[in-house]
N, C-alpha and C. Protein backbone atom coordinates (compact mmCIF):
# COMPACT_ATOMS: atom_id res chain seq x y z
N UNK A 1 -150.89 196.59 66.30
CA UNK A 1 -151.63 195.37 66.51
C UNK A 1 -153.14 195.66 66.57
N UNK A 2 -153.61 196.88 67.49
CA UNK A 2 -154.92 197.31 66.82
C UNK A 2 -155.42 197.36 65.49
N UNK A 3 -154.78 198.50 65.32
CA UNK A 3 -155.38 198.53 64.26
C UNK A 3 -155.87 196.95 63.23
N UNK A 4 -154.64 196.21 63.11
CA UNK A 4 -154.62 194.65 62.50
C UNK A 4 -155.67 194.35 62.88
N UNK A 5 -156.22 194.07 64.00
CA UNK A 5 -157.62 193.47 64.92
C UNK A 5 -158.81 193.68 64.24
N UNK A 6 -158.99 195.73 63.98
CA UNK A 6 -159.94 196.46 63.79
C UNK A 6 -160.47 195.42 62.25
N UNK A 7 -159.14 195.89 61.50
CA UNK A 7 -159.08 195.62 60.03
C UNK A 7 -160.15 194.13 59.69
N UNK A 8 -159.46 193.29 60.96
CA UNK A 8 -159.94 191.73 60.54
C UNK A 8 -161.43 192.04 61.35
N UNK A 9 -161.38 192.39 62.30
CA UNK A 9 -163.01 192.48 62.49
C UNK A 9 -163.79 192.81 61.95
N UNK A 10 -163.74 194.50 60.93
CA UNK A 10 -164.42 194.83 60.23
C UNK A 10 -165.18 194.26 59.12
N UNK A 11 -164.04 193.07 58.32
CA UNK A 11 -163.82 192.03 57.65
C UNK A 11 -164.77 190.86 57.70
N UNK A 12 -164.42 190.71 58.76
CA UNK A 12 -165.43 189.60 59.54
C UNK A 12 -167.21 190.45 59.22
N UNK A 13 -167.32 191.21 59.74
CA UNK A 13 -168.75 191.80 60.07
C UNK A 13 -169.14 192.03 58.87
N UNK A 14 -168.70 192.62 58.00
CA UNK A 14 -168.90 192.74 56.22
C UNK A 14 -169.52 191.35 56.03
N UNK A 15 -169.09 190.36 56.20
CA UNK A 15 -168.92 189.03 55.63
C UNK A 15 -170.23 188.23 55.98
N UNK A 16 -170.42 188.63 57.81
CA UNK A 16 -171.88 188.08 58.34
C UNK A 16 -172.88 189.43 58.75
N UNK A 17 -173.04 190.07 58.02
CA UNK A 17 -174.08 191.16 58.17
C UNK A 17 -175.13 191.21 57.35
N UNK A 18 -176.20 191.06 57.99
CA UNK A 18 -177.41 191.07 56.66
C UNK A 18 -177.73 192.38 56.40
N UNK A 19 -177.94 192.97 55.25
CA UNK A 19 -177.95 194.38 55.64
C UNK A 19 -179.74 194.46 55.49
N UNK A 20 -180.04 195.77 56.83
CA UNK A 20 -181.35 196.02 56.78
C UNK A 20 -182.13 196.95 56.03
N UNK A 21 -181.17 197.83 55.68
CA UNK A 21 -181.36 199.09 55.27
C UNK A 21 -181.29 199.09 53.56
N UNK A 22 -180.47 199.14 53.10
CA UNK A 22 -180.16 199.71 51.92
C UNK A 22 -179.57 198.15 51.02
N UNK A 23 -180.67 198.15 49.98
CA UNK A 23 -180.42 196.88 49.07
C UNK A 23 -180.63 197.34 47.81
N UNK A 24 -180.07 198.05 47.52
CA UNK A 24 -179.64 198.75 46.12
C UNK A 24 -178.29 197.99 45.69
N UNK A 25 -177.75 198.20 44.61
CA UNK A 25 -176.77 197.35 44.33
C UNK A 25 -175.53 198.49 43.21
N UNK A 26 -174.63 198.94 44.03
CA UNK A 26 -174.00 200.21 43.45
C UNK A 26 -172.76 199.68 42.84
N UNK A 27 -172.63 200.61 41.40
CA UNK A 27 -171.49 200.31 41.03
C UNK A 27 -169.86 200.71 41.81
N UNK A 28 -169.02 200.27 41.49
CA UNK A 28 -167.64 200.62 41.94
C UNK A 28 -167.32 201.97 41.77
N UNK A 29 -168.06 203.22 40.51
CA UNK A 29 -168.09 203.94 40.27
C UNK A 29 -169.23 204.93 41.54
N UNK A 30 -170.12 204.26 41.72
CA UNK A 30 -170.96 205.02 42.49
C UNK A 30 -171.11 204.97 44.08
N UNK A 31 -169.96 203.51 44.36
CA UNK A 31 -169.36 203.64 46.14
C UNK A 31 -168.28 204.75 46.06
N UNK A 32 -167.32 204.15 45.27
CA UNK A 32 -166.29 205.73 45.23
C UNK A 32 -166.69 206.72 45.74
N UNK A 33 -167.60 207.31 44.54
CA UNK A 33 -168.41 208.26 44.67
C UNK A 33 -169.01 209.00 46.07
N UNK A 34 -169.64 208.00 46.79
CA UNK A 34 -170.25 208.17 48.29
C UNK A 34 -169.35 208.41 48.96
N UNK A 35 -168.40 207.48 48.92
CA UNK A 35 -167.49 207.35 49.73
C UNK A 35 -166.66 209.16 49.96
N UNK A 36 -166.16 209.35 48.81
CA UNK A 36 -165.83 210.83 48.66
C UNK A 36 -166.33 212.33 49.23
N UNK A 37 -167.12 211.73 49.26
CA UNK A 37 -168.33 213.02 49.77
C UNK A 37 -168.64 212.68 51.45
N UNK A 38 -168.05 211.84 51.77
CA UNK A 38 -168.31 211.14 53.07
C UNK A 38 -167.34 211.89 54.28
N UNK A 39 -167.53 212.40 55.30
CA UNK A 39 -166.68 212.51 56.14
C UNK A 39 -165.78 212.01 56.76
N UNK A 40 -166.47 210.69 56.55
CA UNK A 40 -165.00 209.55 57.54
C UNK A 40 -164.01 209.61 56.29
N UNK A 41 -163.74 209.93 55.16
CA UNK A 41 -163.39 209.32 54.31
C UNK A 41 -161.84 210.61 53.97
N UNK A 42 -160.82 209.65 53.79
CA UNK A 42 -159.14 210.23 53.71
C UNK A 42 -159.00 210.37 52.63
N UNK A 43 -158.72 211.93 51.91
CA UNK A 43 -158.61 211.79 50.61
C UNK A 43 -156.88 211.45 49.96
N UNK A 44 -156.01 212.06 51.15
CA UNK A 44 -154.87 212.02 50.82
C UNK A 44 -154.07 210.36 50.58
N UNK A 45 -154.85 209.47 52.01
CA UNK A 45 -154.88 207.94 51.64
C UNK A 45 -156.03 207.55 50.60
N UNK A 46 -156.79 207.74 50.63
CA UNK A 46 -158.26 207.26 49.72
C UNK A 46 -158.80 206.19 50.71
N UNK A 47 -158.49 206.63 52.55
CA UNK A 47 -159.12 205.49 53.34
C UNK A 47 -160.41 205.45 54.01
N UNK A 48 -161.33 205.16 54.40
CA UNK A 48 -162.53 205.40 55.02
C UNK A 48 -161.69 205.46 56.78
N UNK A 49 -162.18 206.40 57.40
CA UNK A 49 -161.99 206.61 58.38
C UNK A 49 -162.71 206.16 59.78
N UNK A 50 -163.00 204.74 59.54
CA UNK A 50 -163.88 204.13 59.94
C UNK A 50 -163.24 203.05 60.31
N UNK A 51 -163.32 202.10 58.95
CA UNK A 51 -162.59 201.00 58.79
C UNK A 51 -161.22 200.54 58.56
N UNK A 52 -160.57 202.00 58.01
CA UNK A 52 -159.28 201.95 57.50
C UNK A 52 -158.79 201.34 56.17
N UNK A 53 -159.78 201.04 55.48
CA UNK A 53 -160.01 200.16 54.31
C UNK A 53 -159.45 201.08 53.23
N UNK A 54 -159.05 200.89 52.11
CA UNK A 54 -158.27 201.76 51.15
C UNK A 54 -159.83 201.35 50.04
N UNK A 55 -160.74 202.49 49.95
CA UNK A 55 -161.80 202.28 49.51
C UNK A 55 -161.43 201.97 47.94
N UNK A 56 -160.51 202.75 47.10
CA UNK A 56 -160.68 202.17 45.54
C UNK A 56 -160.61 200.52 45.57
N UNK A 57 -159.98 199.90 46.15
CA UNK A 57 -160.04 198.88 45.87
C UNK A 57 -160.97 198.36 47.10
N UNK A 58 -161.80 198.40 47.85
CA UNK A 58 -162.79 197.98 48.84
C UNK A 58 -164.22 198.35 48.19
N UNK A 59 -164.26 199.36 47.62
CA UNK A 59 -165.13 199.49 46.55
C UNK A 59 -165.32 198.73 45.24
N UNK A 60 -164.64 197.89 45.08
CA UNK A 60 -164.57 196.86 43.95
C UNK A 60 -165.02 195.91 44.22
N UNK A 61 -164.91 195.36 45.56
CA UNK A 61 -165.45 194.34 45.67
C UNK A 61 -166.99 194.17 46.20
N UNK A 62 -167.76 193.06 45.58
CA UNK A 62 -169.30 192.88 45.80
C UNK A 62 -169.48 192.62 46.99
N UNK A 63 -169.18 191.50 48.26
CA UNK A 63 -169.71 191.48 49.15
C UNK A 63 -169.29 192.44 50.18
N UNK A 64 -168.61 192.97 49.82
CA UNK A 64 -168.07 194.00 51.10
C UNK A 64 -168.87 195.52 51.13
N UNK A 65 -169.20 195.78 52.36
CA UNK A 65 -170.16 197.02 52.06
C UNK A 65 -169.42 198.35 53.00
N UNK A 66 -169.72 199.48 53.37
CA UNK A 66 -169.84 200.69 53.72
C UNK A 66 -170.04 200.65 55.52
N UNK A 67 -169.33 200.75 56.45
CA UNK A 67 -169.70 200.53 57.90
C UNK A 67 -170.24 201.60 58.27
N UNK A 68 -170.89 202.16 57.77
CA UNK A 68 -172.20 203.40 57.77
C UNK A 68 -173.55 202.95 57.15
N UNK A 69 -173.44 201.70 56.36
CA UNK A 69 -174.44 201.20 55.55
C UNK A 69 -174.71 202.42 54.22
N UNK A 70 -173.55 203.06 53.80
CA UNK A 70 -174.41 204.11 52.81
C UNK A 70 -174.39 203.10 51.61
N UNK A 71 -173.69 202.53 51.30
CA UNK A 71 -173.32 201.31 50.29
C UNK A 71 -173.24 199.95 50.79
C-alpha cells in the first residue's frame, strides 16, 4: 500500500512542479541515458530508485520529469 501512495504522489508532484533548475528539453534517448549512469537507478528492473517508476517507459513521456531534477 506504500509503495501505491509513493507511486501516486510522485505522480502528482511531476504534474504540479515548476521546475527551477534545468529547462533543457531531453530526448527519450538522452533521459535513458542519465538515468543509467544514475545511482538511484535499477538496472536489473530498469527502475529509478527513487520513484520506483520503470524509467523506459517514464522516460517517454514529456511532462514527467527526473525526482533529482537531472531531466
Amino acid at each position: 500500500m506504500f509503495k501505491f501512495l509513493k507511486i501516486i504522489f510522485f505522480g502528482i508532484k511531476d504534474i504540479i512542479r515548476i521546475k527551477k533548475r534545468n529547462n533543457k528539453k531531453y530526448t527519450a534517448k538522452e533521459r535513458i541515458e542519465i538515468c543509467e549512469f544514475c545511482n538511484h537507478f535499477k538496472p536489473k528492473t530498469r527502475q529509478c530508485g527513487i520513484c520506483w517508476c520503470f524509467m523506459d517507459i517514464k522516460t517517454k513521456i514529456k511532462n514527467k520529469s527526473c525526482p533529482e531534477d537531472k531531466w
